[in-house]
PDB file of N, CA and C in Angstrom:
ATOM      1  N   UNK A   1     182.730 -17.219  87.370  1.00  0.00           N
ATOM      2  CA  UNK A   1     183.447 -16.082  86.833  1.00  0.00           C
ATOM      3  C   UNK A   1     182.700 -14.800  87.210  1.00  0.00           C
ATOM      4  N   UNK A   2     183.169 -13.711  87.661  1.00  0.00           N
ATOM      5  CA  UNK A   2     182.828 -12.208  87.994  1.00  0.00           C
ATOM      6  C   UNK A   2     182.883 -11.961  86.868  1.00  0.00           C
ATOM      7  N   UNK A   3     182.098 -10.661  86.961  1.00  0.00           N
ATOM      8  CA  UNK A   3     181.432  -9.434  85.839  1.00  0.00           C
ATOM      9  C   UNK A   3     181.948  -8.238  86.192  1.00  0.00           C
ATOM     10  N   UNK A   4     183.310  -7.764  85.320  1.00  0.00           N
ATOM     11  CA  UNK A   4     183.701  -6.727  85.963  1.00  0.00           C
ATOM     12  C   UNK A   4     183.446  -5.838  85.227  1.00  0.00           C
ATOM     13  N   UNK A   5     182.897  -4.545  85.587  1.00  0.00           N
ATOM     14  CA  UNK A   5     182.409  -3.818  85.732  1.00  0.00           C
ATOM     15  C   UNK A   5     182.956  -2.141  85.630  1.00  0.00           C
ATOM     16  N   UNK A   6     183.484  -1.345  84.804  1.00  0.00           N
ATOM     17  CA  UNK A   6     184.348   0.171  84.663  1.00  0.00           C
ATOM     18  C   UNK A   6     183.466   1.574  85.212  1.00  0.00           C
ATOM     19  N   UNK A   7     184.203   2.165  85.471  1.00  0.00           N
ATOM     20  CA  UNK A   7     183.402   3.521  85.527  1.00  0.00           C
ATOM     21  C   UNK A   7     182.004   3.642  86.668  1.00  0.00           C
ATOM     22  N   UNK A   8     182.135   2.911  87.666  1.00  0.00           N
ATOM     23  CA  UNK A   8     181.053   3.072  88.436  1.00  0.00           C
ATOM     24  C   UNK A   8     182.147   3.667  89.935  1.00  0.00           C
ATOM     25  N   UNK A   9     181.282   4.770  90.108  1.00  0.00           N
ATOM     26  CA  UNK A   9     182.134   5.570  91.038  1.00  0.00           C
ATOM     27  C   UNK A   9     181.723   5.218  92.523  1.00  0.00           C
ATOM     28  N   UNK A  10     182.780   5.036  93.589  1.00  0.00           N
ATOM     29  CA  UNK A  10     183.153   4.426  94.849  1.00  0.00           C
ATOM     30  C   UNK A  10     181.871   5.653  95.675  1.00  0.00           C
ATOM     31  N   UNK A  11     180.925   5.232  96.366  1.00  0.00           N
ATOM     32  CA  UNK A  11     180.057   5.989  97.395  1.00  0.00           C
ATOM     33  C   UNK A  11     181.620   6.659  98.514  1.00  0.00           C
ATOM     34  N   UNK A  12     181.488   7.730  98.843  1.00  0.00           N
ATOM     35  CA  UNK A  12     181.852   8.145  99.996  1.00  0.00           C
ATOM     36  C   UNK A  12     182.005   7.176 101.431  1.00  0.00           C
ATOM     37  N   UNK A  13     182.691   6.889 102.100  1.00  0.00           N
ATOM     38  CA  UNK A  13     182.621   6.333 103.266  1.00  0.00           C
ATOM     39  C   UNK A  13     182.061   7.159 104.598  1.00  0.00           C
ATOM     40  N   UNK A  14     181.400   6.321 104.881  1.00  0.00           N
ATOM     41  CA  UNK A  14     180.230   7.171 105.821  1.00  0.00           C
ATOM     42  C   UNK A  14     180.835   6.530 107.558  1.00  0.00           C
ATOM     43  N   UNK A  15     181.757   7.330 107.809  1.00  0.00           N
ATOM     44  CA  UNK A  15     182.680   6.464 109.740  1.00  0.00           C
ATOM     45  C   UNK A  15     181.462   6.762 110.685  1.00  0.00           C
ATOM     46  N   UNK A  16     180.809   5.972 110.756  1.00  0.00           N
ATOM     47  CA  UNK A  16     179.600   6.473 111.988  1.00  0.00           C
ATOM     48  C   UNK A  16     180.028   5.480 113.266  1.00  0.00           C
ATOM     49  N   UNK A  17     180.499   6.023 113.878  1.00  0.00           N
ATOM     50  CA  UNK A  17     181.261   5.262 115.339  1.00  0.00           C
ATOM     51  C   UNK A  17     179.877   5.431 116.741  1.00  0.00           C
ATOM     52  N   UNK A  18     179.186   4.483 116.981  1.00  0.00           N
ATOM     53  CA  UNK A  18     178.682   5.079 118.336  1.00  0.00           C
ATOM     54  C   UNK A  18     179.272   5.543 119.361  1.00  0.00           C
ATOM     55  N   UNK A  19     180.450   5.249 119.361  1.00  0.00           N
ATOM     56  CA  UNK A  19     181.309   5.926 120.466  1.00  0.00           C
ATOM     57  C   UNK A  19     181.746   6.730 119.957  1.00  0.00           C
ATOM     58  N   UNK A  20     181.657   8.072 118.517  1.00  0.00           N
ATOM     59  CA  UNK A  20     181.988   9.027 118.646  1.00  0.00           C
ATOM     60  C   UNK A  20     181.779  10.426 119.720  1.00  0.00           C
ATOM     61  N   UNK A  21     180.494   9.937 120.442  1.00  0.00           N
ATOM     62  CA  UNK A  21     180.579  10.708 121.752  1.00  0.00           C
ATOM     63  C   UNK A  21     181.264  10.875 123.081  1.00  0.00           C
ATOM     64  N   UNK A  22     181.951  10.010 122.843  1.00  0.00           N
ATOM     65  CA  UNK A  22     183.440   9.853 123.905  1.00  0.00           C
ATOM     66  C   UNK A  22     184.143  10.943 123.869  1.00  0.00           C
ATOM     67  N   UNK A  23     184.112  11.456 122.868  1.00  0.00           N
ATOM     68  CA  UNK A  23     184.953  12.914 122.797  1.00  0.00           C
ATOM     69  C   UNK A  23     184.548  13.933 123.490  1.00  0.00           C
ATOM     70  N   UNK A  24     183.053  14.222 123.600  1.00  0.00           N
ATOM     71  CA  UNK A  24     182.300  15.187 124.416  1.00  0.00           C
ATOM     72  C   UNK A  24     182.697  14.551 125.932  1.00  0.00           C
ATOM     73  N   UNK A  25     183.443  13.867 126.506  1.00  0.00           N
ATOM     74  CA  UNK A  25     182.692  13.051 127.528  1.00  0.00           C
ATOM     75  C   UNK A  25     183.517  13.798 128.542  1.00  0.00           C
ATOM     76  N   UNK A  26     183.490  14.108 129.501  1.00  0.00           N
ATOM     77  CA  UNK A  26     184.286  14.755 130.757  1.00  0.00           C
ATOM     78  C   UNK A  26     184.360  14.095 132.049  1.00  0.00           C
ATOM     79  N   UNK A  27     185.414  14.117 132.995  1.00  0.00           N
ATOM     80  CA  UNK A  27     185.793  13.121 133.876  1.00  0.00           C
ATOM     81  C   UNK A  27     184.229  13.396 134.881  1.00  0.00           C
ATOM     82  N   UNK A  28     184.456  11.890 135.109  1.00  0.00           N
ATOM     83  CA  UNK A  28     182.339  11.399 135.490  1.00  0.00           C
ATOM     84  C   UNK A  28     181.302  11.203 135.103  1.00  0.00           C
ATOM     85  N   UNK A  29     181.831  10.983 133.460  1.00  0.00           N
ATOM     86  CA  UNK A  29     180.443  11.035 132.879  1.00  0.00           C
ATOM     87  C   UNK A  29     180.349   9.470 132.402  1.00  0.00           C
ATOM     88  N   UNK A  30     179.340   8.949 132.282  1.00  0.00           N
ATOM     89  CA  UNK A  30     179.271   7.456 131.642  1.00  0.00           C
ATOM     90  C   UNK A  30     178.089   6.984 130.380  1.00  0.00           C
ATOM     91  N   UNK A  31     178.687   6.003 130.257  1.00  0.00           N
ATOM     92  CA  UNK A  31     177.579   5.133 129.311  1.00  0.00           C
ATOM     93  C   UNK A  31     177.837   4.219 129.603  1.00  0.00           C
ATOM     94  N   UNK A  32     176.337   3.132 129.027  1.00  0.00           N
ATOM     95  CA  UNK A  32     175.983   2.015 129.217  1.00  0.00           C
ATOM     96  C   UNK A  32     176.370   1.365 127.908  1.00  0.00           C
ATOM     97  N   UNK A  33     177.278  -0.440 128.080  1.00  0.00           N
ATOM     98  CA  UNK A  33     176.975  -0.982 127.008  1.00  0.00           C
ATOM     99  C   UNK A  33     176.889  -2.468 127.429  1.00  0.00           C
ATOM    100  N   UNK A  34     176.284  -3.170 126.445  1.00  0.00           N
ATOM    101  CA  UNK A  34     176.302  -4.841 126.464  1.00  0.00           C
ATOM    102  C   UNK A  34     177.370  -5.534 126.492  1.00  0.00           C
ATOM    103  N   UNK A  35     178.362  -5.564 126.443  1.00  0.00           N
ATOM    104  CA  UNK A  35     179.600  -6.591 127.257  1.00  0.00           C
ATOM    105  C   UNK A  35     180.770  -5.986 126.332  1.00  0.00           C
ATOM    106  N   UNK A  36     181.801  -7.375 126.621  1.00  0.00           N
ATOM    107  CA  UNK A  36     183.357  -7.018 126.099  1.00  0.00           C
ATOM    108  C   UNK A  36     183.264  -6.860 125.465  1.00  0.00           C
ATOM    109  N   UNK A  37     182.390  -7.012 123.916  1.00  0.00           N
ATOM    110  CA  UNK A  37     183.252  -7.122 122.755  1.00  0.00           C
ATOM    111  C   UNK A  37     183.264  -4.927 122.600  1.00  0.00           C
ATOM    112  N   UNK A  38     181.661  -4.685 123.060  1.00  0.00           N
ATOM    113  CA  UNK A  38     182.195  -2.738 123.153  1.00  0.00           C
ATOM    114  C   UNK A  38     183.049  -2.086 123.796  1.00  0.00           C
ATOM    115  N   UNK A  39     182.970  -3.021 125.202  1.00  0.00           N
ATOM    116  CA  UNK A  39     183.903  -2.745 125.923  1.00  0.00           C
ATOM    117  C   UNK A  39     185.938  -2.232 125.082  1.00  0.00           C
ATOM    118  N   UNK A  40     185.784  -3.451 124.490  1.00  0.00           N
ATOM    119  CA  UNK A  40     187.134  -3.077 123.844  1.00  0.00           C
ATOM    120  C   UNK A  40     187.090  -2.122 122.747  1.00  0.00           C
ATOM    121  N   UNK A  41     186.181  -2.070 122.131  1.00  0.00           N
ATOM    122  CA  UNK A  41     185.968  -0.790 121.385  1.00  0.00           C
ATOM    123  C   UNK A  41     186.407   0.275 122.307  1.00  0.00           C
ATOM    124  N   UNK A  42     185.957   0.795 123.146  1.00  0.00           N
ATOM    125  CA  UNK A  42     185.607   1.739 123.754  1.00  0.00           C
ATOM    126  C   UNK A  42     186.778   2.099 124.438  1.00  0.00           C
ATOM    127  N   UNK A  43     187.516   0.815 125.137  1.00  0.00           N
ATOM    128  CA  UNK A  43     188.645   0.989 125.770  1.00  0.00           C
ATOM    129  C   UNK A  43     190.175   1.045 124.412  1.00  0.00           C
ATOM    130  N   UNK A  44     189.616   1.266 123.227  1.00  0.00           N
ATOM    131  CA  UNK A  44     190.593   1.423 122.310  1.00  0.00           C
ATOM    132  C   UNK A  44     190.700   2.841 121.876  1.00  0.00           C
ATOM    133  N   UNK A  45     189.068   3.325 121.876  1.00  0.00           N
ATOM    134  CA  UNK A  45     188.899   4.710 121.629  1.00  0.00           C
ATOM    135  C   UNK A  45     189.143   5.756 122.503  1.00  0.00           C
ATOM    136  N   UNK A  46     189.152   5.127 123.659  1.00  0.00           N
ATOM    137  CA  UNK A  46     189.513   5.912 124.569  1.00  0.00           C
ATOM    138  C   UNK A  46     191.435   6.279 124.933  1.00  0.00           C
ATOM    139  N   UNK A  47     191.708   5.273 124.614  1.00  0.00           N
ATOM    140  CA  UNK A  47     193.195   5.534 124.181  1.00  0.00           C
ATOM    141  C   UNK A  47     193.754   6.507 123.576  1.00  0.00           C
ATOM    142  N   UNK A  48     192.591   6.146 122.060  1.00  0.00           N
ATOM    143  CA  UNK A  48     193.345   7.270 120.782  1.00  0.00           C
ATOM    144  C   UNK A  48     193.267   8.563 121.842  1.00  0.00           C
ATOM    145  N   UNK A  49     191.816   8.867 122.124  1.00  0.00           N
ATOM    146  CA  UNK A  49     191.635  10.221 122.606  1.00  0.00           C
ATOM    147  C   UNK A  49     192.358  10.724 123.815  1.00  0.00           C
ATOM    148  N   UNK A  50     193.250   9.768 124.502  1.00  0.00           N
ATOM    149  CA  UNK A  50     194.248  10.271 125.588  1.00  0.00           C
ATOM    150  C   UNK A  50     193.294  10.579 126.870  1.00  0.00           C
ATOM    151  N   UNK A  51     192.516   9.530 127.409  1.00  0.00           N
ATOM    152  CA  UNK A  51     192.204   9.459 128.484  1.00  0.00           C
ATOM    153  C   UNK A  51     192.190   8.138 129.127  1.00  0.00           C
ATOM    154  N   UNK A  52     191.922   7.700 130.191  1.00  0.00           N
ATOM    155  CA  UNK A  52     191.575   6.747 130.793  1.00  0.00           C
ATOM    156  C   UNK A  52     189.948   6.288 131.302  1.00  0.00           C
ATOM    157  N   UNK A  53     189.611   5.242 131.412  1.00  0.00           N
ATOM    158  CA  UNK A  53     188.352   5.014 131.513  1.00  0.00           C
ATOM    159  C   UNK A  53     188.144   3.687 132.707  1.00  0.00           C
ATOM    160  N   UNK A  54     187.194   3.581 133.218  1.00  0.00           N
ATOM    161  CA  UNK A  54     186.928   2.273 134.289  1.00  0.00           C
ATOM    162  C   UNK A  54     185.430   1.408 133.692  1.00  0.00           C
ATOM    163  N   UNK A  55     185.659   0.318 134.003  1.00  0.00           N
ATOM    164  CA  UNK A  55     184.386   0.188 133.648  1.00  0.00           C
ATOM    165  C   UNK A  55     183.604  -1.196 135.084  1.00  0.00           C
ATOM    166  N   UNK A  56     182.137  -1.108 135.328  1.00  0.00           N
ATOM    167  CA  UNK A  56     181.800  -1.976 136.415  1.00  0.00           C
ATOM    168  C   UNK A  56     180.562  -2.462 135.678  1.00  0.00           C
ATOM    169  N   UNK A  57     180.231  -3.685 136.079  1.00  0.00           N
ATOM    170  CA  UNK A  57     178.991  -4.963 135.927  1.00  0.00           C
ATOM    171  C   UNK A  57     177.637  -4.031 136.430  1.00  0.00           C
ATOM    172  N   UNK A  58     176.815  -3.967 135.537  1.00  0.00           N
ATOM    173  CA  UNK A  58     175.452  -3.401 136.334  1.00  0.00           C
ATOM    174  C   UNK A  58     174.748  -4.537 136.798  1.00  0.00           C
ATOM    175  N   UNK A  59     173.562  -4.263 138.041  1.00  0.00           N
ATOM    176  CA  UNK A  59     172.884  -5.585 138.373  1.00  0.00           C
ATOM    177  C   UNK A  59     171.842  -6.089 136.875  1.00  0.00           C
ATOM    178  N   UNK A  60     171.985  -4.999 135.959  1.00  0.00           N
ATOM    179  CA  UNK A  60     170.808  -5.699 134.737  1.00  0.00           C
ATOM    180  C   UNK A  60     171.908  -6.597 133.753  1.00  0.00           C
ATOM    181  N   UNK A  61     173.119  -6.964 134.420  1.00  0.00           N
ATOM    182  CA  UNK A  61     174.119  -7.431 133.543  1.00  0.00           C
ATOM    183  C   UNK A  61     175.075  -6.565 132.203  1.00  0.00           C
ATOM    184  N   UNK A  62     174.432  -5.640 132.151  1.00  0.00           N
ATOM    185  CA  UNK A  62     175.269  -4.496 131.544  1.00  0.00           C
ATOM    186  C   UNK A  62     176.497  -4.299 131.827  1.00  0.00           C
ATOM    187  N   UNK A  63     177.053  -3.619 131.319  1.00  0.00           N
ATOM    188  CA  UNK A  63     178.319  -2.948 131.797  1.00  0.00           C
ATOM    189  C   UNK A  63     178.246  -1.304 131.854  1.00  0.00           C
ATOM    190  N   UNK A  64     178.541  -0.507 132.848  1.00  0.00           N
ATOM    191  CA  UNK A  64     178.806   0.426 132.981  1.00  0.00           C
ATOM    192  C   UNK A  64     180.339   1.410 132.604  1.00  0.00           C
ATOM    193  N   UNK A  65     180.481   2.223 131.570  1.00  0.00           N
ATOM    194  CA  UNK A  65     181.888   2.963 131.667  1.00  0.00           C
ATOM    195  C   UNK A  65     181.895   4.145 131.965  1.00  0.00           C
ATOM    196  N   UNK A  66     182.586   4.649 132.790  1.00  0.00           N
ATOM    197  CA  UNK A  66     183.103   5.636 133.320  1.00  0.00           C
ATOM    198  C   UNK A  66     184.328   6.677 132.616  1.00  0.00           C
ATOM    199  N   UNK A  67     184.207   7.629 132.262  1.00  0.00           N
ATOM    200  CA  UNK A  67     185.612   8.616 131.887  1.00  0.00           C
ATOM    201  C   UNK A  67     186.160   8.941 133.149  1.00  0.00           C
ATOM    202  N   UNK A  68     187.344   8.092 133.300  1.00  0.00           N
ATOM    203  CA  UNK A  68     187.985   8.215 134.962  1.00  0.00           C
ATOM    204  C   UNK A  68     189.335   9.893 134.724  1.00  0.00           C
ATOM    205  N   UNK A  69     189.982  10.232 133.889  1.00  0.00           N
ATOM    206  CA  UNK A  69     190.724  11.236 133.805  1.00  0.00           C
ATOM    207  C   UNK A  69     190.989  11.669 132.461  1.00  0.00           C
TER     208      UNK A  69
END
């Protein structure tokens, strides 16, 4: 059984996105990340923000993304 609990007030939600710097980002600029699963982050955020993006395999196994337009 839970212990419920009244009157304790909800903390603020704190959105800390590492890819909130995508927004600064201008056609040619890149970052580095560790595989698909940021990859799709990134290629989702990049959506909202109405651009397009590329992304290529580095030789350290990374992935490289690109702001293509």
């Amino acid at each position: 059984m839970i212990k419920i609990e009244k009157n304790i007030p909800m903390p603020e939600k704190k959105s800390i996105s590492v890819y909130a710097g995508m927004d600064d980002m201008n056609i040619g600029d890149s970052f580095s990340i560790l595989g698909n699963r940021e990859y799709n982050t990134a290629y989702r955020r990049s959506k909202r923000l109405g651009f397009t993006i590329a992304v290529r395999k580095q030789k350290d196994g990374s992935l490289r993304v690109w702001r293509t337009s």
